[in-house]
N, C-alpha and C. Protein backbone atom coordinates (compact mmCIF):
# COMPACT_ATOMS: atom_id res chain seq x y z
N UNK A 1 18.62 38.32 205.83
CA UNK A 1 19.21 38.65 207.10
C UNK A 1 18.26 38.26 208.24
N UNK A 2 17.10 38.24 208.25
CA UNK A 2 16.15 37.77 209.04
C UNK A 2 16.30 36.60 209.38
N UNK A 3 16.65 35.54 208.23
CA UNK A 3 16.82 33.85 208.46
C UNK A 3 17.83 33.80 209.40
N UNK A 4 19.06 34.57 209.04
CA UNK A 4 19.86 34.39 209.46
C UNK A 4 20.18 34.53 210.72
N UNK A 5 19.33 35.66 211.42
CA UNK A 5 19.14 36.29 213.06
C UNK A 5 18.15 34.72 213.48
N UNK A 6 17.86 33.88 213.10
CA UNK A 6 17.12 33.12 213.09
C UNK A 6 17.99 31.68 213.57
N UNK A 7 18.81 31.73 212.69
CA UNK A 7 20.06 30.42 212.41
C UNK A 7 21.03 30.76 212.98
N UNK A 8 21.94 31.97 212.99
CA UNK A 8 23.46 32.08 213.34
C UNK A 8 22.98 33.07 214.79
N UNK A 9 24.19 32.40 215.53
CA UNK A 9 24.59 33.08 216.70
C UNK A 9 24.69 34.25 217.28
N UNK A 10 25.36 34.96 216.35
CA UNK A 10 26.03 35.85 215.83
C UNK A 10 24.60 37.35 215.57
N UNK A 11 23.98 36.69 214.98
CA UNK A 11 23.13 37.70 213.96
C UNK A 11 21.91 37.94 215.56
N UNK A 12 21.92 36.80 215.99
CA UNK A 12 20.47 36.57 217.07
C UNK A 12 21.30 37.45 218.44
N UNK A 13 22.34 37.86 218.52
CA UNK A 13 22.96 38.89 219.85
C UNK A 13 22.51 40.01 219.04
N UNK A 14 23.22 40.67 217.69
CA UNK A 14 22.99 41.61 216.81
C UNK A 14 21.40 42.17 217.04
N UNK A 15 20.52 41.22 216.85
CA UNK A 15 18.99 41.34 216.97
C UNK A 15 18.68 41.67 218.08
N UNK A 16 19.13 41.74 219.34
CA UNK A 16 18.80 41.45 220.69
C UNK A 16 19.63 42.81 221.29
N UNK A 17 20.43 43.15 220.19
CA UNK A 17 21.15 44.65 221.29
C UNK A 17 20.60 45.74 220.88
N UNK A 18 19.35 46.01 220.39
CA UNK A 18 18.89 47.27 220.04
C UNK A 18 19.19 47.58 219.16
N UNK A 19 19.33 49.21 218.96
CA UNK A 19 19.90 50.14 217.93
C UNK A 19 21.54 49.93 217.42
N UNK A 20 22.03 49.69 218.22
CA UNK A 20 23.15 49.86 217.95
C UNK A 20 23.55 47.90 216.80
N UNK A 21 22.55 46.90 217.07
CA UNK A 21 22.77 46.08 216.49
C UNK A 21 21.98 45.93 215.31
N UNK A 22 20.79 47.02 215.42
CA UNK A 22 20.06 46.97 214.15
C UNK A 22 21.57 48.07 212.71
N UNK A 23 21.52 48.91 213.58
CA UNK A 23 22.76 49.52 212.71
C UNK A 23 23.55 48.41 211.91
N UNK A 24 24.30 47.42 212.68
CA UNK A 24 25.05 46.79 212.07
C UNK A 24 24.81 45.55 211.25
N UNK A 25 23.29 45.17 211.50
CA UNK A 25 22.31 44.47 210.50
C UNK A 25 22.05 45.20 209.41
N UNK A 26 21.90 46.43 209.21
CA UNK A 26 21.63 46.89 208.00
C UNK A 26 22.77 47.25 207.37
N UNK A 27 24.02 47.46 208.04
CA UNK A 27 25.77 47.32 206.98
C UNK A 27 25.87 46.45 206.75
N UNK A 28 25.75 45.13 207.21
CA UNK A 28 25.90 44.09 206.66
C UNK A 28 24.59 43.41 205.69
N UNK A 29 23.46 44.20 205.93
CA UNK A 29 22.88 43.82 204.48
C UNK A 29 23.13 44.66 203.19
N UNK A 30 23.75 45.48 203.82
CA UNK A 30 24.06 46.19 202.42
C UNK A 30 25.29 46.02 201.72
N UNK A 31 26.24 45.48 203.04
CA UNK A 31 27.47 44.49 202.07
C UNK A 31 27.06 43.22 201.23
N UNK A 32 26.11 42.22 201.59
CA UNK A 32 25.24 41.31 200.84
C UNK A 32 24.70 41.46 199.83
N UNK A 33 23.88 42.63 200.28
CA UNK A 33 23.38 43.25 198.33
C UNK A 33 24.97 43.25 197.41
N UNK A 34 25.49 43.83 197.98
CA UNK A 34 26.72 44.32 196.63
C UNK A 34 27.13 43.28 196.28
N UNK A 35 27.27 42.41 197.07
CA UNK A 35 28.14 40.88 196.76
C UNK A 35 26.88 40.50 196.26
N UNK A 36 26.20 39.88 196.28
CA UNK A 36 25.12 39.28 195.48
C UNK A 36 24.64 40.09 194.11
N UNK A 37 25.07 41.26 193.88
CA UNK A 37 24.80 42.21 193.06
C UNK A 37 26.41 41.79 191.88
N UNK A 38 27.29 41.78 192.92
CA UNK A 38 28.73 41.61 191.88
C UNK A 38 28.37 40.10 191.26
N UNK A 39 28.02 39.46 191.91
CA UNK A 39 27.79 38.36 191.41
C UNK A 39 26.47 37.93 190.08
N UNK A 40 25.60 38.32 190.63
CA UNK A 40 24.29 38.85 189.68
C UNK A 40 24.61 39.22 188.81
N UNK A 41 25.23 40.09 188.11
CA UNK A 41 25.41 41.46 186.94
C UNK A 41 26.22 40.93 185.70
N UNK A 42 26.94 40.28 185.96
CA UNK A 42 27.81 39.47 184.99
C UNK A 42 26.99 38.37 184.39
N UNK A 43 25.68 37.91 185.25
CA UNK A 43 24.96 36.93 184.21
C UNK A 43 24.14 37.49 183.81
N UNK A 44 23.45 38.42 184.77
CA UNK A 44 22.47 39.07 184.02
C UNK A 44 22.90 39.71 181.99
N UNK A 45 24.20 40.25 182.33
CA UNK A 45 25.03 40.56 181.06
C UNK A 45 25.25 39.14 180.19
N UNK A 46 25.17 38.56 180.59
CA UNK A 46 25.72 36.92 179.87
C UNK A 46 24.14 37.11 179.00
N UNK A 47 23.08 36.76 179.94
CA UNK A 47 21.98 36.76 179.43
C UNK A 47 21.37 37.56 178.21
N UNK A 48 22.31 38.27 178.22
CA UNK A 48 21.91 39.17 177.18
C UNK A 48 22.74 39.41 175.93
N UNK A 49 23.76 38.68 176.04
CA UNK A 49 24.48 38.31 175.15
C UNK A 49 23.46 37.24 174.47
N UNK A 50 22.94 36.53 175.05
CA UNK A 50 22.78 35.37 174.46
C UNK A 50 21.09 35.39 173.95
N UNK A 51 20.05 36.44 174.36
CA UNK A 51 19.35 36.84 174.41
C UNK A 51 18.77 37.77 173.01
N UNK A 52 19.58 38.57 173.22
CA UNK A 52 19.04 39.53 172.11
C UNK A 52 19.71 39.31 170.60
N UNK A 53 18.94 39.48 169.89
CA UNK A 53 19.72 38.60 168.45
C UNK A 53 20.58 39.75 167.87
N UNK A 54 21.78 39.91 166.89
CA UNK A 54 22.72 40.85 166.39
C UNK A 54 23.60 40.79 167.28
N UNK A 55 24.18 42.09 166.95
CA UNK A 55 25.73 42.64 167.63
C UNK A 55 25.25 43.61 168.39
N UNK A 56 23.89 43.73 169.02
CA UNK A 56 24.24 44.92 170.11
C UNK A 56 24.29 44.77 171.35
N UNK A 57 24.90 43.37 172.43
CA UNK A 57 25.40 43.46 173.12
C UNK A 57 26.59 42.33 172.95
N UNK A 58 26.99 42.90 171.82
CA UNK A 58 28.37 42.06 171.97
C UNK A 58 29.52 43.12 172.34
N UNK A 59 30.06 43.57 173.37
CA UNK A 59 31.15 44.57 173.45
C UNK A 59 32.03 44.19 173.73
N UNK A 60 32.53 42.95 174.27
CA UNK A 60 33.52 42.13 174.80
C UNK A 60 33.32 42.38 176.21
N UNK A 61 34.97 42.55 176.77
CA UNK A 61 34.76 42.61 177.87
C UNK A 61 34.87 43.67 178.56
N UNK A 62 35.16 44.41 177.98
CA UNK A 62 35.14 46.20 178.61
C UNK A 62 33.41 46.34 178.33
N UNK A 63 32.57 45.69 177.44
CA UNK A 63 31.02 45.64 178.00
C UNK A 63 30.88 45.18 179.26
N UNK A 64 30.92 43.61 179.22
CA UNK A 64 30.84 43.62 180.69
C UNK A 64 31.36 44.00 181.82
N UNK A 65 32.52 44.33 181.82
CA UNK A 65 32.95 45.17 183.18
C UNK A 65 32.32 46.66 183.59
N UNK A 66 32.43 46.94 182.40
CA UNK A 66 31.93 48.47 182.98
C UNK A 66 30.13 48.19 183.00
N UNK A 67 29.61 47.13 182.43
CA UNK A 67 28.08 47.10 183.16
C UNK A 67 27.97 46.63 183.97
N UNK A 68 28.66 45.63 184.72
CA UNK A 68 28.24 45.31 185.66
C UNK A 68 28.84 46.44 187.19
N UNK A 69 29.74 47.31 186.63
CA UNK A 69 30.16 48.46 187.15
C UNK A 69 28.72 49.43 187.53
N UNK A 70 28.44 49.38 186.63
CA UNK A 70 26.89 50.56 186.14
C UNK A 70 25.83 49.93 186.92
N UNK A 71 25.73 48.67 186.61
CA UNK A 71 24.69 48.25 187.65
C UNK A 71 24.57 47.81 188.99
N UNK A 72 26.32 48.15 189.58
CA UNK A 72 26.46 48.13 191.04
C UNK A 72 26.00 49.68 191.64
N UNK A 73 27.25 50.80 190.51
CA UNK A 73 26.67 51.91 191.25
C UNK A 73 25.19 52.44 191.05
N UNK A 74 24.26 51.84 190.09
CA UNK A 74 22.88 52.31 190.69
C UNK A 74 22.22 51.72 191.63
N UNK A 75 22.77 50.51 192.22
CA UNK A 75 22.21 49.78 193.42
C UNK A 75 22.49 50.42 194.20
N UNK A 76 23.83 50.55 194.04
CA UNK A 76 24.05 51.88 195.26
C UNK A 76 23.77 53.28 196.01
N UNK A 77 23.22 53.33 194.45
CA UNK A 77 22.71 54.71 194.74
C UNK A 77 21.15 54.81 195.34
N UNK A 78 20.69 53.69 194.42
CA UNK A 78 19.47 53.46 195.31
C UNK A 78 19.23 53.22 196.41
N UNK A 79 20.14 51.74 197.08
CA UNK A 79 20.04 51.99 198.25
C UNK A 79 20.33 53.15 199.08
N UNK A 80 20.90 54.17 198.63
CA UNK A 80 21.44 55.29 199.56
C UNK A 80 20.21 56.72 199.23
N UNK A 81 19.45 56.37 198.38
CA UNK A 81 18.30 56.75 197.66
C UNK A 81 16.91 56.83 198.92
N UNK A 82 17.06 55.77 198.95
CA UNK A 82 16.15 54.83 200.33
C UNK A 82 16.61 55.06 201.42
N UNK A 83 17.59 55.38 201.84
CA UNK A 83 17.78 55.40 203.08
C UNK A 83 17.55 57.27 203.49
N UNK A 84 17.99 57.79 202.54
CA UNK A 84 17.11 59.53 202.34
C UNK A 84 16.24 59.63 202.71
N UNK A 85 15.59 58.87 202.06
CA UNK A 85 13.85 58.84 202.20
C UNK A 85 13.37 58.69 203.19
N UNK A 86 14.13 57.36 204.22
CA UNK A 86 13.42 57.25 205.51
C UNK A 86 13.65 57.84 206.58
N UNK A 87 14.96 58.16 206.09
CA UNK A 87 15.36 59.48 207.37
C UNK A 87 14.36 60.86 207.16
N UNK A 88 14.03 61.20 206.07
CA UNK A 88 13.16 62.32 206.10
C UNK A 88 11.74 62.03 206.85
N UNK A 89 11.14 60.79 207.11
CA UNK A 89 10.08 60.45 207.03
C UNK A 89 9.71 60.55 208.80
């Protein structure tokens, strides 16, 4: 998101209006994580199909959906984990 306040139009007003545009820099990096996360999780799972020797990550595809399910909502949670944290701070 930094490059990007850097490159796009858009992001460099966002950067330039204060609080109220840092707010909306950090929703939209946290829509990025998830999408890069939905995208991520399914190979990361591929990888491990192909990775570990036997049948223990062969589940089909109700394996991979529901992990890459599992490994969105702990991103999520983390990020929302982190953001606890700094508000306490």
């Amino acid at each position: 998101m930094q490059l990007l306040g850097m490159a796009v139009p858009f992001y460099q007003r966002l950067q330039k209006e204060g609080e109220s545009g840092r707010r909306k820099m950090n929703q939209h990096t946290r829509y990025l994580t998830v999408l890069i996360l939905l995208l991520q999780a399914p190979s990361y799972l591929a990888n491990l199909h192909y990775t570990i020797p036997g049948e223990a990550f062969r589940g089909g595809a109700w394996f991979d959906i529901s992990g890459a399910l599992l490994l969105t909502a702990g991103t999520i949670f983390i990020m929302w984990l982190g953001e606890r944290i700094l508000r306490k701070e």
